[in-house]
C-alpha atoms as a PDB file:
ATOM      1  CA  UNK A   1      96.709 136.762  75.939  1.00  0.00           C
ATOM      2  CA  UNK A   2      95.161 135.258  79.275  1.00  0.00           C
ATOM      3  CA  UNK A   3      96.907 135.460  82.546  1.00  0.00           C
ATOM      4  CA  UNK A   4      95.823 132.269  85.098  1.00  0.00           C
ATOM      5  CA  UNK A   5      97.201 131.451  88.666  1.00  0.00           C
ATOM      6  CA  UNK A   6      99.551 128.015  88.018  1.00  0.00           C
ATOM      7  CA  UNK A   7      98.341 126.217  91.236  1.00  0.00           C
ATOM      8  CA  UNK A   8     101.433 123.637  92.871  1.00  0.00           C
ATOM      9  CA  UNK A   9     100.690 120.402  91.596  1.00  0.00           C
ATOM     10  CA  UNK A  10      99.177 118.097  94.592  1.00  0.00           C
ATOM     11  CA  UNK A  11     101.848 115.238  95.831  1.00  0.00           C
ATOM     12  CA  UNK A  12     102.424 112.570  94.577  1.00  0.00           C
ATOM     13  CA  UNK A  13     102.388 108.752  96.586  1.00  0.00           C
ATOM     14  CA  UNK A  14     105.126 107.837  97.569  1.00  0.00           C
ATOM     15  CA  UNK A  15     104.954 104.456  96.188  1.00  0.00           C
ATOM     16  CA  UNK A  16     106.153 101.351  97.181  1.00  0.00           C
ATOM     17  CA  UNK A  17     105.995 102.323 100.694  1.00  0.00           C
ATOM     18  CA  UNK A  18     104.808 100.771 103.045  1.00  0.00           C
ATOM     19  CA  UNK A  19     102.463 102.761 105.828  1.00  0.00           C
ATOM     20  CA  UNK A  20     100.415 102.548 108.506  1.00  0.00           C
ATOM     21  CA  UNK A  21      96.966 104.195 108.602  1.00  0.00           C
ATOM     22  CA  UNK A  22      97.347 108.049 109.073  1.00  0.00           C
ATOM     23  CA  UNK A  23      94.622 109.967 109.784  1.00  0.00           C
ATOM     24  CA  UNK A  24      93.678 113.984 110.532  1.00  0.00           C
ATOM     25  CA  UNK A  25      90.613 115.574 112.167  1.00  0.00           C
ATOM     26  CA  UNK A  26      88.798 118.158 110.598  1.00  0.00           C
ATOM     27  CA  UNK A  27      87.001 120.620 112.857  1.00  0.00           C
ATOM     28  CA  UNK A  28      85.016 123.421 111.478  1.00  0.00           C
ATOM     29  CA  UNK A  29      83.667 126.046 114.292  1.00  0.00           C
ATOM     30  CA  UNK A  30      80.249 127.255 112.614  1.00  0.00           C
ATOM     31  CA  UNK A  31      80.312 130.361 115.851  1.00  0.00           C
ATOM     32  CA  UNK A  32      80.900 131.456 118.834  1.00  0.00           C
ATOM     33  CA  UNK A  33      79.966 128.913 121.264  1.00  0.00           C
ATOM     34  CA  UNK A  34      78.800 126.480 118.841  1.00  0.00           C
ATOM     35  CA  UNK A  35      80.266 122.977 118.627  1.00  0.00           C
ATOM     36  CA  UNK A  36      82.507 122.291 115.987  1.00  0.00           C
ATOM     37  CA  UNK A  37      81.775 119.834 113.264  1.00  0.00           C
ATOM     38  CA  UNK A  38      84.330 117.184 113.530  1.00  0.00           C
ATOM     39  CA  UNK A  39      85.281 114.917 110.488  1.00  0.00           C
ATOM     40  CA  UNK A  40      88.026 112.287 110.849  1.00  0.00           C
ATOM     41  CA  UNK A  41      90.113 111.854 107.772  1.00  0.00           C
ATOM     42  CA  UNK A  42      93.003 108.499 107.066  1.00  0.00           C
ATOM     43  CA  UNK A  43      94.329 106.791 104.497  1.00  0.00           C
ATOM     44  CA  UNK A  44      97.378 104.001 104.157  1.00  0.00           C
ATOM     45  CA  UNK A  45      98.712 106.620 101.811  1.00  0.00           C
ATOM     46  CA  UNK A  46     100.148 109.555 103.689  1.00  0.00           C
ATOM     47  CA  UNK A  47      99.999 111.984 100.207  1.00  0.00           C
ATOM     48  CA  UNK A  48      96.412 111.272 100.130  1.00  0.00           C
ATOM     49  CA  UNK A  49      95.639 112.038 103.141  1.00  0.00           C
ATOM     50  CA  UNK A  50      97.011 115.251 102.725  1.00  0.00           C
ATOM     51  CA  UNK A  51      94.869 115.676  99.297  1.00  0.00           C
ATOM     52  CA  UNK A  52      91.509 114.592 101.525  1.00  0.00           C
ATOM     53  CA  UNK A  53      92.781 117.020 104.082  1.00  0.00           C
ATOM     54  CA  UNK A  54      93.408 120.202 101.386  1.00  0.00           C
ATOM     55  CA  UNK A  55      90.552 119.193 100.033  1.00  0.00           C
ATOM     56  CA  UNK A  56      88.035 119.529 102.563  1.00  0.00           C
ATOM     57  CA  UNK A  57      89.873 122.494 104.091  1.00  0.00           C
ATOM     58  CA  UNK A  58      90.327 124.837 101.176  1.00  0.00           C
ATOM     59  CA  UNK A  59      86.900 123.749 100.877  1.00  0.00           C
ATOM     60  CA  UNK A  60      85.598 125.393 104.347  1.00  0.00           C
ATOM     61  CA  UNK A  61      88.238 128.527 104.304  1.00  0.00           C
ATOM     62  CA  UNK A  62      89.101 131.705 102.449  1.00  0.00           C
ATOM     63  CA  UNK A  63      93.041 131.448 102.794  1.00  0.00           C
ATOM     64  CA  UNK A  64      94.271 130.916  99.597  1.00  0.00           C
ATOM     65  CA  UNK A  65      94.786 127.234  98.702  1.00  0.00           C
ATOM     66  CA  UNK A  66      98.575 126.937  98.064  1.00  0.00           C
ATOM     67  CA  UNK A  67      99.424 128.283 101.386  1.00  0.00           C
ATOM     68  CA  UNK A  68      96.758 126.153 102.856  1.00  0.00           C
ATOM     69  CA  UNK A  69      98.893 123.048 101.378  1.00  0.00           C
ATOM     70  CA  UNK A  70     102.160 123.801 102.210  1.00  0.00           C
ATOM     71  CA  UNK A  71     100.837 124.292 105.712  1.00  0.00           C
ATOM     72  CA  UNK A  72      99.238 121.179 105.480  1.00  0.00           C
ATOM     73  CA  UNK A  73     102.307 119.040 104.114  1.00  0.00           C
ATOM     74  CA  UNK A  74     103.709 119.371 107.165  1.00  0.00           C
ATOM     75  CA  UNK A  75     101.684 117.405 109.165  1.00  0.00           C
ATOM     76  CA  UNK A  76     104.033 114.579 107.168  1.00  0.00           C
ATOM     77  CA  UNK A  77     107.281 115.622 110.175  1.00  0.00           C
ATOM     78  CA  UNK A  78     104.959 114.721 112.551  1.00  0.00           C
ATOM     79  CA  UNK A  79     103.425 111.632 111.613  1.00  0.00           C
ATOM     80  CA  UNK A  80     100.081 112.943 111.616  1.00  0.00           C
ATOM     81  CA  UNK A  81     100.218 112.310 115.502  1.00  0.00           C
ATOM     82  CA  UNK A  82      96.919 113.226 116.721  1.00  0.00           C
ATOM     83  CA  UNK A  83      96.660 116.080 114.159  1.00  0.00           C
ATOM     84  CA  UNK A  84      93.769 118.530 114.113  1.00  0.00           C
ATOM     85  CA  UNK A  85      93.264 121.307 111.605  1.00  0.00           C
ATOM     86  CA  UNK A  86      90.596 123.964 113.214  1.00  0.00           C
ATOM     87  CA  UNK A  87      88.868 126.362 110.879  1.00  0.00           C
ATOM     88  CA  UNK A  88      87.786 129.055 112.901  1.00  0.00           C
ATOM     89  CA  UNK A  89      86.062 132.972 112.250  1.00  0.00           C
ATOM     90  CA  UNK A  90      83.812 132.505 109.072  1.00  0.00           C
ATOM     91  CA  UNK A  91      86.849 130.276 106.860  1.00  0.00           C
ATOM     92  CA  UNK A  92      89.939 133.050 108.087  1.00  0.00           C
ATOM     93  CA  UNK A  93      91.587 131.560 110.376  1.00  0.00           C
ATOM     94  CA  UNK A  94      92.865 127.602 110.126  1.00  0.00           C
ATOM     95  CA  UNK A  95      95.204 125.938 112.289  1.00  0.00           C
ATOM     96  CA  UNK A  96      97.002 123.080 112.408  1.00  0.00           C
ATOM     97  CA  UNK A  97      98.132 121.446 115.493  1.00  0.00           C
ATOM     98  CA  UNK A  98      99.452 117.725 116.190  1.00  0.00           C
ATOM     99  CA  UNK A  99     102.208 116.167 118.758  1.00  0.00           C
ATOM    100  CA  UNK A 100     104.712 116.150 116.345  1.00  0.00           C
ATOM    101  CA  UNK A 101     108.593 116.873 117.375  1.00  0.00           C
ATOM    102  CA  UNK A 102     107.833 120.883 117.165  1.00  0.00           C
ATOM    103  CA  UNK A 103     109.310 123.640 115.716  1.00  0.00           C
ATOM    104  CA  UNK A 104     112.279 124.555 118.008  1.00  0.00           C
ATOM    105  CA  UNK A 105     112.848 127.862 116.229  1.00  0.00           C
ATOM    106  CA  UNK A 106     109.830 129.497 114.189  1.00  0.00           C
ATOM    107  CA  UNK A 107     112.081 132.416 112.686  1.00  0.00           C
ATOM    108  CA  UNK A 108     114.486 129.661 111.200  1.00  0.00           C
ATOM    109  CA  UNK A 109     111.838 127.502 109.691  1.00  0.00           C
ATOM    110  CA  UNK A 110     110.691 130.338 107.572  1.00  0.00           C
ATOM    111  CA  UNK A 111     113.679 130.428 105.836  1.00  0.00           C
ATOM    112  CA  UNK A 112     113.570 128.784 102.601  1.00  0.00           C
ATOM    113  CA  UNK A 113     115.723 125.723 102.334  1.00  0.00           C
ATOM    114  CA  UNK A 114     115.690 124.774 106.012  1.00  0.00           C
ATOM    115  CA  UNK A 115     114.001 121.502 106.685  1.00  0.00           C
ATOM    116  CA  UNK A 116     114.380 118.696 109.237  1.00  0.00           C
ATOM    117  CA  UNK A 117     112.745 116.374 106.287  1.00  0.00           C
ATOM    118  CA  UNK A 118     114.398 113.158 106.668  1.00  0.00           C
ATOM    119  CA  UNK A 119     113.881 110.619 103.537  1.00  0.00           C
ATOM    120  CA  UNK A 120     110.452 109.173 103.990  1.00  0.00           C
ATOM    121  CA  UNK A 121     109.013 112.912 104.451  1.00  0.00           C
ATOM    122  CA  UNK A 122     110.911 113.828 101.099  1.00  0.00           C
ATOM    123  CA  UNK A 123     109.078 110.299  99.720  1.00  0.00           C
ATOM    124  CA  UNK A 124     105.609 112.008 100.143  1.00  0.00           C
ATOM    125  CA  UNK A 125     105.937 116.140  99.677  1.00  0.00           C
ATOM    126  CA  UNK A 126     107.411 116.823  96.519  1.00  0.00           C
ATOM    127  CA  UNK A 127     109.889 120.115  98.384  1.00  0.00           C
ATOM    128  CA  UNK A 128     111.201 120.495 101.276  1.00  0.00           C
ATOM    129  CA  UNK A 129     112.322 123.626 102.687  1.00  0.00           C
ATOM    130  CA  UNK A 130     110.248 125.818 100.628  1.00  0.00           C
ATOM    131  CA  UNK A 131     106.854 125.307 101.848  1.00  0.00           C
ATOM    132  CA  UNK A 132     106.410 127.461 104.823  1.00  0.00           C
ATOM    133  CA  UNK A 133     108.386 130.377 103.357  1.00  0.00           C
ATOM    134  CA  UNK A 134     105.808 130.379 100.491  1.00  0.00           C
ATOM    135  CA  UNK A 135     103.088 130.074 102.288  1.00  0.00           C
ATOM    136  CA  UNK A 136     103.979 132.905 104.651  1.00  0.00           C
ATOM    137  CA  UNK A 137     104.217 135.072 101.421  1.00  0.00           C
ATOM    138  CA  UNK A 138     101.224 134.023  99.943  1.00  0.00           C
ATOM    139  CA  UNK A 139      99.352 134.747 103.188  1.00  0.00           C
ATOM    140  CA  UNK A 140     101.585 138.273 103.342  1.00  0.00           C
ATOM    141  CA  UNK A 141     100.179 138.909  99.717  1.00  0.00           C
ATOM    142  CA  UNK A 142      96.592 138.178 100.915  1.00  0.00           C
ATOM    143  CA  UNK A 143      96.740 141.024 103.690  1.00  0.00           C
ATOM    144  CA  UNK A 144      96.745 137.909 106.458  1.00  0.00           C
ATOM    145  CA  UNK A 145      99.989 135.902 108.449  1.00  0.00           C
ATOM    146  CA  UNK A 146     101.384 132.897 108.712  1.00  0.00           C
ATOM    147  CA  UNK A 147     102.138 132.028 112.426  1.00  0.00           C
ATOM    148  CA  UNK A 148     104.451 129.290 114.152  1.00  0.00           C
ATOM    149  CA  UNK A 149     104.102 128.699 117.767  1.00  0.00           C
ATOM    150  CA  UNK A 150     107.877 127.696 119.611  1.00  0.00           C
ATOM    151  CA  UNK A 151     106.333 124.439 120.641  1.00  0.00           C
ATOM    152  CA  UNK A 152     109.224 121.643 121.544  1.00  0.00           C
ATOM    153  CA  UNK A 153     107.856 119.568 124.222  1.00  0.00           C
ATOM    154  CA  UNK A 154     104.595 120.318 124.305  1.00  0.00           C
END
């Protein structure tokens, strides 16, 4: 008998929406004190954007690719508002940044079942309140960490 990893199956679109172009920057730091290469990511659909975006990230990083995408499906609460996911040190460190609403508390939002996912967020990610939990486990299980800046207002 053959054991496999079962992968989360990618979101679905939330369809018959109706949205605005969303789009994501991709910047991948080659070194130290070498530019980043930059690569601008949108869609109408906001579910696949965040395929193009796990894509190209799991792509360009060693973090395992679940956590990567529940990380990722965030970016949904904040309406992709000027988001930028940095991949940094050789593919081992990403993160995600945007001027979403924030993360008030950081300790709560690892708890599974808390979300602030109002209905058109639960249109496009296929959980809520799971995601960041998970990935913070998968991330545990990989010897790295999962880390939340308290970032309301800024």
């Amino acid at each position: 008998m053959s054991s496999h990893l079962a992968l989360p199956t990618p979101i679905t679109s939330a369809r018959g929406a109706s949205h605005g172009l969303v789009a994501a920057r991709v910047a991948v730091y080659p070194g130290p004190g070498e530019p980043p290469q930059v690569e601008e990511l949108s869609d109408t659909d906001p579910a696949a954007l965040i395929e193009q975006l796990c894509d190209v990230v799991c792509e360009r990083s060693r973090l395992p690719g679940p956590a990567v995408r529940e990380v990722l499906e965030n970016l949904v609460h904040a309406g992709f508002s000027d988001a930028v996911v940095s991949v940094l040190d050789g593919g081992h460190t990403v993160r995600v940044s945007d001027h979403g609403p924030g993360i008030g508390d950081p300790q709560r939002a690892l708890t599974p079942g808390v979300t602030s996912a109002g209905p058109e967020a639960r249109a496009v990610v296929r959980g809520v309140g799971g995601g960041l939990p998970l990935a913070q486990e998968m991330m545990a299980a990989h010897g790295g960490r999962l880390e939340i800046a308290e970032n309301l207002g800024g």
